[in-house]
PDB file of N, CA and C in Angstrom:
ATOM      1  N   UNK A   1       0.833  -1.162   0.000  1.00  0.00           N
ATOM      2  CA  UNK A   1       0.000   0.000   0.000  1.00  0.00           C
ATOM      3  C   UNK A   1       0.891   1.243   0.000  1.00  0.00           C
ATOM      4  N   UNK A   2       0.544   2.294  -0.801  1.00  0.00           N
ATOM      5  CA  UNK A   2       1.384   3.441  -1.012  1.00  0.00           C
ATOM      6  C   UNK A   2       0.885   4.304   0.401  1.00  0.00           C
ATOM      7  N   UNK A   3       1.527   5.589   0.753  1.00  0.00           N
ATOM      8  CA  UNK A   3       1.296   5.979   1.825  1.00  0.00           C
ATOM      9  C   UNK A   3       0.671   7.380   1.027  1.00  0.00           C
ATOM     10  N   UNK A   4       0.734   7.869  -0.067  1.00  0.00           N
ATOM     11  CA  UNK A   4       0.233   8.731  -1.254  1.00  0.00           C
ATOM     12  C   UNK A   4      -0.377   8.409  -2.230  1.00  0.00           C
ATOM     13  N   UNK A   5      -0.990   9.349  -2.766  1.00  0.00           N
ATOM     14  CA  UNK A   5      -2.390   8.930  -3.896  1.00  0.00           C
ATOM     15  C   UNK A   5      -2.577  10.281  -5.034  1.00  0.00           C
ATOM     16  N   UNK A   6      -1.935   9.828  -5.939  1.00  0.00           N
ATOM     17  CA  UNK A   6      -1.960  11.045  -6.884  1.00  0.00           C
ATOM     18  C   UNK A   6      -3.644  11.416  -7.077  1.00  0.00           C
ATOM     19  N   UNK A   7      -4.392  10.252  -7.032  1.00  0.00           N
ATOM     20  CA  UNK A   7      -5.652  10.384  -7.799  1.00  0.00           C
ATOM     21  C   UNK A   7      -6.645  10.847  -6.357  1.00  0.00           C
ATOM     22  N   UNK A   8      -6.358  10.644  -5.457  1.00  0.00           N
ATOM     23  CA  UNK A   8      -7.083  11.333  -3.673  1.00  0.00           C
ATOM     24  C   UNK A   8      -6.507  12.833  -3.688  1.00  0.00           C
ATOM     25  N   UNK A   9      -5.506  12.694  -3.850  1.00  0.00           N
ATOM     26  CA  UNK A   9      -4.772  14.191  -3.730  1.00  0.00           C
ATOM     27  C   UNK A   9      -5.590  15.055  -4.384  1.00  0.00           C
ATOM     28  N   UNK A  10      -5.748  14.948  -6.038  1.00  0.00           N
ATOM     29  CA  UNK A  10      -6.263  15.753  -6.967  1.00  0.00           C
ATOM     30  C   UNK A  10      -7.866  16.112  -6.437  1.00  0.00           C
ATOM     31  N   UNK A  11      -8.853  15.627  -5.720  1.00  0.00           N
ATOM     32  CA  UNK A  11      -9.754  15.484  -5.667  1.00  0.00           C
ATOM     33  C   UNK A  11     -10.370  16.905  -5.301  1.00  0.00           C
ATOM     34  N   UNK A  12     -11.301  17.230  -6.115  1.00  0.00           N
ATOM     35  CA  UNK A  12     -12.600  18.456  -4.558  1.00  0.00           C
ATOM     36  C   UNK A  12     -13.584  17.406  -4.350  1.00  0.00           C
ATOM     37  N   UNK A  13     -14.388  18.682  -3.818  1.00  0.00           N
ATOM     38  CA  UNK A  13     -15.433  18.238  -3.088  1.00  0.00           C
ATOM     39  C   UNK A  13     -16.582  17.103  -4.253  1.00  0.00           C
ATOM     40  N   UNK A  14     -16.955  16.397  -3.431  1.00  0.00           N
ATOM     41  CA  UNK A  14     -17.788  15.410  -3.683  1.00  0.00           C
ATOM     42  C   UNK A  14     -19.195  15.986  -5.264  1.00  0.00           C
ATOM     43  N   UNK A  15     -19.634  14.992  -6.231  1.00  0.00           N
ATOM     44  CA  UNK A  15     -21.137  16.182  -6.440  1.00  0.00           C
ATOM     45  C   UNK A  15     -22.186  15.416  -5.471  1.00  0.00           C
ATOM     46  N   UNK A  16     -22.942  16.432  -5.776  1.00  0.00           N
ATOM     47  CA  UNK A  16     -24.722  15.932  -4.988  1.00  0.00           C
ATOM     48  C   UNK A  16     -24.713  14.278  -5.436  1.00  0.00           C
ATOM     49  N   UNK A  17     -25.215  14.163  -4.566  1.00  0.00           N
ATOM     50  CA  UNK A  17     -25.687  12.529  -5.031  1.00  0.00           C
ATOM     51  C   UNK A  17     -27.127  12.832  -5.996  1.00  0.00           C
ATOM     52  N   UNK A  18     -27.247  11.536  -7.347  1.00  0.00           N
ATOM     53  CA  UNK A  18     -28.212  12.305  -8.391  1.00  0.00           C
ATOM     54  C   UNK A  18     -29.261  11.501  -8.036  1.00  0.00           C
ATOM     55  N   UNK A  19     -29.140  10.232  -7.209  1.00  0.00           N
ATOM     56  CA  UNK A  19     -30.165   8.943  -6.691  1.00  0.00           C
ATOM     57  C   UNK A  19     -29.470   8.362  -5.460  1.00  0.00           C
ATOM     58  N   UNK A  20     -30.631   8.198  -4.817  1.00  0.00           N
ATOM     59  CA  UNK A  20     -30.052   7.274  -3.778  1.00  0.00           C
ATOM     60  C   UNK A  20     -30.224   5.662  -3.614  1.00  0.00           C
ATOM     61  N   UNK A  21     -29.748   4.837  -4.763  1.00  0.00           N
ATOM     62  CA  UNK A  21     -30.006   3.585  -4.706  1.00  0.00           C
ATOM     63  C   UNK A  21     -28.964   3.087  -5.993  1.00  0.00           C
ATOM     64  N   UNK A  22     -28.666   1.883  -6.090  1.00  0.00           N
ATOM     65  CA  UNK A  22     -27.620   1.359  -7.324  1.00  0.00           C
ATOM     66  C   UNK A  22     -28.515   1.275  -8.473  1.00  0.00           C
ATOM     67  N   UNK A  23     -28.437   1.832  -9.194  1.00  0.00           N
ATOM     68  CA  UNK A  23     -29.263   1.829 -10.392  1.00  0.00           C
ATOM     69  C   UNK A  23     -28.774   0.805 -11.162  1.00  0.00           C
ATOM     70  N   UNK A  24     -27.804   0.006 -11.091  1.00  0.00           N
ATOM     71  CA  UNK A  24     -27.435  -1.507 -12.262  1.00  0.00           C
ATOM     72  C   UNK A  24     -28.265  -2.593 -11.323  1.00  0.00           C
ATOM     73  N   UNK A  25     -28.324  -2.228  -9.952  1.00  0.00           N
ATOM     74  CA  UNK A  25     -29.388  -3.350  -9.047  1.00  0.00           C
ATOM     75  C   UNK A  25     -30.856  -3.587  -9.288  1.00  0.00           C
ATOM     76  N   UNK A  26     -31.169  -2.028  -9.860  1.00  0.00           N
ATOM     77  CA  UNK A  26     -32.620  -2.227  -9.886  1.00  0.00           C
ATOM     78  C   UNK A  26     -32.484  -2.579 -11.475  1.00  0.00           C
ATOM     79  N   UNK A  27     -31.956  -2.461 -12.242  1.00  0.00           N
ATOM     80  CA  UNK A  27     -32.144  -2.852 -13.410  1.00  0.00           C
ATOM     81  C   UNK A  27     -32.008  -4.070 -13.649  1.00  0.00           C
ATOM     82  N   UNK A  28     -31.538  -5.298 -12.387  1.00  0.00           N
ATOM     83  CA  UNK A  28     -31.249  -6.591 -12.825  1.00  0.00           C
ATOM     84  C   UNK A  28     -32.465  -7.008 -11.502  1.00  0.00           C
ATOM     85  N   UNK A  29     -33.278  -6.154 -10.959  1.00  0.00           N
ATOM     86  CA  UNK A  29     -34.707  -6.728  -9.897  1.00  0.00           C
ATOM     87  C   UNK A  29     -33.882  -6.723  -8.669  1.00  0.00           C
ATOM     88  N   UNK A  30     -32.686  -6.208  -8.489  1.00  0.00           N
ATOM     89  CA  UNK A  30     -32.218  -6.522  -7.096  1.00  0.00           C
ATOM     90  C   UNK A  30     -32.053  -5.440  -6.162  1.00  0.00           C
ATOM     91  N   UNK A  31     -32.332  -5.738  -5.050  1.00  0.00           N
ATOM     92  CA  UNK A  31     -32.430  -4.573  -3.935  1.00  0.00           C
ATOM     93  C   UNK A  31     -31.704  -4.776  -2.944  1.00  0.00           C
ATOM     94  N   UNK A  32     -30.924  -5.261  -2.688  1.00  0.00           N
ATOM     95  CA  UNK A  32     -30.291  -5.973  -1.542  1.00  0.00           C
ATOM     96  C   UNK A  32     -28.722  -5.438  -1.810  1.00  0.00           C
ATOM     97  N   UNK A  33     -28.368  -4.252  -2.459  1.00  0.00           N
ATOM     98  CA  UNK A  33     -27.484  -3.912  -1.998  1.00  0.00           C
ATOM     99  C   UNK A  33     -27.032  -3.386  -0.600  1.00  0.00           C
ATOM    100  N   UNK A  34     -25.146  -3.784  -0.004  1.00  0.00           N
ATOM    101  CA  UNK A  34     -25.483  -3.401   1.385  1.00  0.00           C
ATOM    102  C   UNK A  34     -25.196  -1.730   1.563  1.00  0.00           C
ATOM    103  N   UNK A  35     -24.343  -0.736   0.981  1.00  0.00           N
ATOM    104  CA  UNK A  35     -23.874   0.402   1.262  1.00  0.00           C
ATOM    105  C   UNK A  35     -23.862   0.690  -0.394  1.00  0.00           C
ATOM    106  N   UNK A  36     -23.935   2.601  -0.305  1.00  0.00           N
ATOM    107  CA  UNK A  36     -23.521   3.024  -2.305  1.00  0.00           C
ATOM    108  C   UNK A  36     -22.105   3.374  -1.792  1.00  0.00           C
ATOM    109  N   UNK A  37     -22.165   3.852  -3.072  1.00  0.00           N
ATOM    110  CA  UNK A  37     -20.497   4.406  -3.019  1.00  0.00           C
ATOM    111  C   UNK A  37     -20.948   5.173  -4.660  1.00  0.00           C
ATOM    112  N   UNK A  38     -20.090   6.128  -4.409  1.00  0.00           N
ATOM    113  CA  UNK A  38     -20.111   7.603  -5.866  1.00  0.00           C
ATOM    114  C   UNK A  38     -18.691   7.616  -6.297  1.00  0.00           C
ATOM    115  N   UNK A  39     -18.765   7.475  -7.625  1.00  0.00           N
ATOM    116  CA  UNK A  39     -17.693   8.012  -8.656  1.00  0.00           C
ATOM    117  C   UNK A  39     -17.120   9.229  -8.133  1.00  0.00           C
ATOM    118  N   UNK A  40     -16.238   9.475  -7.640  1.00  0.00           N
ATOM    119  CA  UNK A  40     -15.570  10.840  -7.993  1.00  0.00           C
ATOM    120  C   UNK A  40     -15.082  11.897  -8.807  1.00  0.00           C
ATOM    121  N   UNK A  41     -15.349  11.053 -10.215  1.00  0.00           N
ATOM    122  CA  UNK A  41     -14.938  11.855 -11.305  1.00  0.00           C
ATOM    123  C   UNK A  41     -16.525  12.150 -12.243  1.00  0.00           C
ATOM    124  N   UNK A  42     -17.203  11.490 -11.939  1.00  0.00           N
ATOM    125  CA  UNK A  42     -18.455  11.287 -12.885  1.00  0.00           C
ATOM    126  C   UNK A  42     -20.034  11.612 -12.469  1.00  0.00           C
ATOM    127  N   UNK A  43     -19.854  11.109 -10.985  1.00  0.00           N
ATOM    128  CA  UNK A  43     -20.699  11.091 -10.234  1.00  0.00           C
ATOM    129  C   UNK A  43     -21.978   9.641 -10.148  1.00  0.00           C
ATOM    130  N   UNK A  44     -21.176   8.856 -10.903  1.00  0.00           N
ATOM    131  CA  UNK A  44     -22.064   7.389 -10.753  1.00  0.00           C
ATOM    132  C   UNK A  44     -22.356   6.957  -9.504  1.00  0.00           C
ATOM    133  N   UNK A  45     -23.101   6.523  -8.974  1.00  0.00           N
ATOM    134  CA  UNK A  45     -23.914   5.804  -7.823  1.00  0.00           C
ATOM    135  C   UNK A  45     -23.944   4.002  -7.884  1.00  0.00           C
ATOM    136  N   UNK A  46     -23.311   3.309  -7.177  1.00  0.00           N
ATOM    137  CA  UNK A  46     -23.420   1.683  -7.046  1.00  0.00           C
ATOM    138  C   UNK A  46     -22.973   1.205  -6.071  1.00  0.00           C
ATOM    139  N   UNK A  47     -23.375   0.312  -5.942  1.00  0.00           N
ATOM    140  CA  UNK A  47     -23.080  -0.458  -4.386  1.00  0.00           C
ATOM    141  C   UNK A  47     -21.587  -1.056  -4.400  1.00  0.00           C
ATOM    142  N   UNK A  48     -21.490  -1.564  -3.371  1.00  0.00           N
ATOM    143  CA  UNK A  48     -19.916  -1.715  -2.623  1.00  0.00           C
ATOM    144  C   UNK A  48     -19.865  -3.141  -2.901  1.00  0.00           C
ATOM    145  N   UNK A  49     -18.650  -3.107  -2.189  1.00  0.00           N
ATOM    146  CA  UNK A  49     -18.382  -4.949  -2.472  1.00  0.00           C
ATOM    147  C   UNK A  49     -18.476  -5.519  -1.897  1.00  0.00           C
ATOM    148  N   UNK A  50     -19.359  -5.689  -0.928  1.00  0.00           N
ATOM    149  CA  UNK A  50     -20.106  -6.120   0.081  1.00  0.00           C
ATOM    150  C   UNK A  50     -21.887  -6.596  -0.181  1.00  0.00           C
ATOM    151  N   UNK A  51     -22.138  -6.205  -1.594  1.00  0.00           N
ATOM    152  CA  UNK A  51     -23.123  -5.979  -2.472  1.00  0.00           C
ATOM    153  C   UNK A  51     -23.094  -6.881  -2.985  1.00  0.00           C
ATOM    154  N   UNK A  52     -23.655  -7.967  -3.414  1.00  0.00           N
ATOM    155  CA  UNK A  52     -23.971  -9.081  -4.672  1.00  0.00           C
ATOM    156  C   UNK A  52     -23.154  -8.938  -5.726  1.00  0.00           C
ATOM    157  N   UNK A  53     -23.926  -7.994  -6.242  1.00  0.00           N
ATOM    158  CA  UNK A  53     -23.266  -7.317  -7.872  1.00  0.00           C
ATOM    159  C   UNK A  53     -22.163  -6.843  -7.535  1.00  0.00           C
ATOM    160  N   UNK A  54     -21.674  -5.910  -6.735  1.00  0.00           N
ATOM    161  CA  UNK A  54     -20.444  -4.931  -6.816  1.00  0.00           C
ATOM    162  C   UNK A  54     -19.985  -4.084  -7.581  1.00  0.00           C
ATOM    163  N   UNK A  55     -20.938  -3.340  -7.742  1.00  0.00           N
ATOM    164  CA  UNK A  55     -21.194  -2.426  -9.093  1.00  0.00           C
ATOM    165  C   UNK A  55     -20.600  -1.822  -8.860  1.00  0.00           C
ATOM    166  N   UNK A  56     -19.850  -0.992  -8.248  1.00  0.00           N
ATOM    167  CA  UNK A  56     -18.820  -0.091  -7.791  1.00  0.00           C
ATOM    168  C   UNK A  56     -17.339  -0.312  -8.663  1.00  0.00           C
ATOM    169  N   UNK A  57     -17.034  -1.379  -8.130  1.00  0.00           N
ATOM    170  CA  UNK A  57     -15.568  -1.977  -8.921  1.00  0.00           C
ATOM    171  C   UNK A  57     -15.995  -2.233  -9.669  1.00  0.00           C
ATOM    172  N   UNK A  58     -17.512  -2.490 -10.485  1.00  0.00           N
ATOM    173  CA  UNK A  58     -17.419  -2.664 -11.803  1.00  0.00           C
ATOM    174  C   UNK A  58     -17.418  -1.810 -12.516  1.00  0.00           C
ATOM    175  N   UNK A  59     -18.097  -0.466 -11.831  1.00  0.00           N
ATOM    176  CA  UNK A  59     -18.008   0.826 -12.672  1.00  0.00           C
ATOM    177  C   UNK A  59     -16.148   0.817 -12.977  1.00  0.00           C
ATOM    178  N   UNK A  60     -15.635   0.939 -12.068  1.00  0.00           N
ATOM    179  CA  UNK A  60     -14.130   1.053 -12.038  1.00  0.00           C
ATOM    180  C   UNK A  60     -13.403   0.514 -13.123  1.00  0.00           C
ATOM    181  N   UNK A  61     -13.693  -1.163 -12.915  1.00  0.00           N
ATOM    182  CA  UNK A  61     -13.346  -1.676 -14.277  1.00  0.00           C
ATOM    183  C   UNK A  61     -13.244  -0.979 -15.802  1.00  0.00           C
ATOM    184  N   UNK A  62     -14.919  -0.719 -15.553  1.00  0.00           N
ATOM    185  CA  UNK A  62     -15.521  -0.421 -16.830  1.00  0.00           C
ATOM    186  C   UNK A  62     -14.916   0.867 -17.328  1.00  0.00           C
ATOM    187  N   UNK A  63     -14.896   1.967 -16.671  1.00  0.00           N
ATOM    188  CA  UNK A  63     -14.246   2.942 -17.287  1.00  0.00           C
ATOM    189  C   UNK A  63     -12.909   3.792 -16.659  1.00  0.00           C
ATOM    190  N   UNK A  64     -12.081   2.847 -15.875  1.00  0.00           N
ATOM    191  CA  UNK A  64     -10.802   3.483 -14.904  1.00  0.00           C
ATOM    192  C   UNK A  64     -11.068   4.831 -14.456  1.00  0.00           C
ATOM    193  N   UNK A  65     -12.367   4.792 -14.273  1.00  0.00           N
ATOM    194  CA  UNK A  65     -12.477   5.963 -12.865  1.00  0.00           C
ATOM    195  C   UNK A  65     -11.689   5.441 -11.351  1.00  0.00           C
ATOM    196  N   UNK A  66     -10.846   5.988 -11.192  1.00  0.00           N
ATOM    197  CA  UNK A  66      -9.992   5.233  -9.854  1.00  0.00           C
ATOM    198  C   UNK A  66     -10.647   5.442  -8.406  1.00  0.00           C
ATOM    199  N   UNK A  67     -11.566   6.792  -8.187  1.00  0.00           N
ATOM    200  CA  UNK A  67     -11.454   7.336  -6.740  1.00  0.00           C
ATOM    201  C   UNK A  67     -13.396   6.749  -6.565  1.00  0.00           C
ATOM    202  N   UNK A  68     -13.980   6.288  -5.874  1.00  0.00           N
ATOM    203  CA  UNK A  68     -15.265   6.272  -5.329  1.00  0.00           C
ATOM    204  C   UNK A  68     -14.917   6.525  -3.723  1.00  0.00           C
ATOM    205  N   UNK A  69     -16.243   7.597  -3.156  1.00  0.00           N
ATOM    206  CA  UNK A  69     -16.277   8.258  -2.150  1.00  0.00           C
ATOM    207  C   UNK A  69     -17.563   6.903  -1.467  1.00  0.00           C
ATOM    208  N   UNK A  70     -17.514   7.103  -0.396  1.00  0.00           N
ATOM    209  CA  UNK A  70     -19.023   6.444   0.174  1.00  0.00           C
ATOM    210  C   UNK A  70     -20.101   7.527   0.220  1.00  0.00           C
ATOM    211  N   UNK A  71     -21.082   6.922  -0.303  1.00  0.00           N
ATOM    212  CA  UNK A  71     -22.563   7.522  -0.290  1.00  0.00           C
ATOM    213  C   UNK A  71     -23.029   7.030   1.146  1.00  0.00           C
ATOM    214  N   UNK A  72     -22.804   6.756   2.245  1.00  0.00           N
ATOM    215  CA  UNK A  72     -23.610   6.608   3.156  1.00  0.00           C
ATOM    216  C   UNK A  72     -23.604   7.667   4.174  1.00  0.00           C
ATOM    217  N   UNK A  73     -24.242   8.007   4.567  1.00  0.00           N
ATOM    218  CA  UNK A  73     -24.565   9.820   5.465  1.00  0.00           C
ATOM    219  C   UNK A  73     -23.631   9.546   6.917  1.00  0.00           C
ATOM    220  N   UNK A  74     -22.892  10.499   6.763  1.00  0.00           N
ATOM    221  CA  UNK A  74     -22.211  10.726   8.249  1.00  0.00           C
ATOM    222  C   UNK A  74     -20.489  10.252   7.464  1.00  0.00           C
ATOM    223  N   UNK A  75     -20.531   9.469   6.646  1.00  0.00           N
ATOM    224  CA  UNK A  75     -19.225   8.863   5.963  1.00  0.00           C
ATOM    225  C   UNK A  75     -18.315  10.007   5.129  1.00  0.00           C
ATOM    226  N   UNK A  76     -16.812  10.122   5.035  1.00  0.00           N
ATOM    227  CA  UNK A  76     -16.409  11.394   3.917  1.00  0.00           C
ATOM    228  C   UNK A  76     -15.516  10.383   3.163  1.00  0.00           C
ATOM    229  N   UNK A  77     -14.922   9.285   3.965  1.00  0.00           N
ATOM    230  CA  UNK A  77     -13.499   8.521   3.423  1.00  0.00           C
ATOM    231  C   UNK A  77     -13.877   8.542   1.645  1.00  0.00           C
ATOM    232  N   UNK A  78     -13.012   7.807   0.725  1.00  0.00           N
ATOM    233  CA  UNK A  78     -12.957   7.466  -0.169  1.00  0.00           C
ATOM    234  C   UNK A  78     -11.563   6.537  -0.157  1.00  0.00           C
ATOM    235  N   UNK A  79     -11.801   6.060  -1.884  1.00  0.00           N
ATOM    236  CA  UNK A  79     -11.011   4.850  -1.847  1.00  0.00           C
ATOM    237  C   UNK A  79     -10.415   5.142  -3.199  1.00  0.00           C
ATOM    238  N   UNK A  80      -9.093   4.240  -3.521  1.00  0.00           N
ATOM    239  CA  UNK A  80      -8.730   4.859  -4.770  1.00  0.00           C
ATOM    240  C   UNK A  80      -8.687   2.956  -4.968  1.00  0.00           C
ATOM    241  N   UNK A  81      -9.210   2.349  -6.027  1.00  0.00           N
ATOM    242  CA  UNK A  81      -9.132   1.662  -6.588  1.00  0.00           C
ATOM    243  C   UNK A  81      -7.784   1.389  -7.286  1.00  0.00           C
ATOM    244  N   UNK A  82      -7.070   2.266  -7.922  1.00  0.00           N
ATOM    245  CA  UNK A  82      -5.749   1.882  -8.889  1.00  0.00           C
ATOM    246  C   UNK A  82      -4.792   1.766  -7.902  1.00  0.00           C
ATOM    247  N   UNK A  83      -4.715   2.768  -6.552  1.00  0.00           N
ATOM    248  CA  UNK A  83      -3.883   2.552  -5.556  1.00  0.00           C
ATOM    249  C   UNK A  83      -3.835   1.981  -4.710  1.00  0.00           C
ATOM    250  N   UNK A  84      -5.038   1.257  -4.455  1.00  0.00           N
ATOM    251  CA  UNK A  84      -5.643   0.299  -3.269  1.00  0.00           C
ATOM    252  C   UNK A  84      -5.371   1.496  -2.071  1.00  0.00           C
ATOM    253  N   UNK A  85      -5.867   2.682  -2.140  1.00  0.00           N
ATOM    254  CA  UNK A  85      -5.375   3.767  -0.808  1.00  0.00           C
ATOM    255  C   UNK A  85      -6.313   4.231  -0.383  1.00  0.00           C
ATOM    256  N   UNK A  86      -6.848   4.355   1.127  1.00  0.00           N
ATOM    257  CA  UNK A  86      -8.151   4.860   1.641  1.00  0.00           C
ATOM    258  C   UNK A  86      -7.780   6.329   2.021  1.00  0.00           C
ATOM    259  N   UNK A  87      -8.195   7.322   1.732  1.00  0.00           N
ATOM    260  CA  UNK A  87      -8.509   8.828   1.783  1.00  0.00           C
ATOM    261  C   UNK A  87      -9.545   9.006   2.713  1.00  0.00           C
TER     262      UNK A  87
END
């Protein structure tokens, strides 16, 4: 684990959250995600990996957005996926 994060560093502030629920969950009938988590660069919304699906790292996959923040209220951390580094 690095003790620095080019891609945490660069960051502002969070956007509004645009939904509050994983929108690839409800599109496959599933509700049982456990926590969201938001894109930092895009502002996508999906559940964690703690989630069935894990739409989160799949957003990641899908388009090397590196940084997701947690969507859950009272939470600020974020995570950098390419660095494995918690912010």
């Amino acid at each position: 684990m690095m003790n620095s994060c080019p891609h945490l560093a660069a960051l502002g502030e969070p956007m509004p959250l645009a939904v509050d629920f994983c929108e690839e969950c409800v599109a496959v009938g599933n509700s049982d995600w456990v926590h969201l988590r938001q894109c930092m660069e895009c502002g996508h919304v999906a559940c964690c990996d703690s989630s069935p699906y894990r739409h989160a790292t799949a957003h990641y996959q899908g388009t090397g957005h590196p940084v997701m923040r947690s969507a859950q209220p009272g939470e600020t951390w974020r995570w950098c996926y390419k660095d494995e580094v918690l912010g």
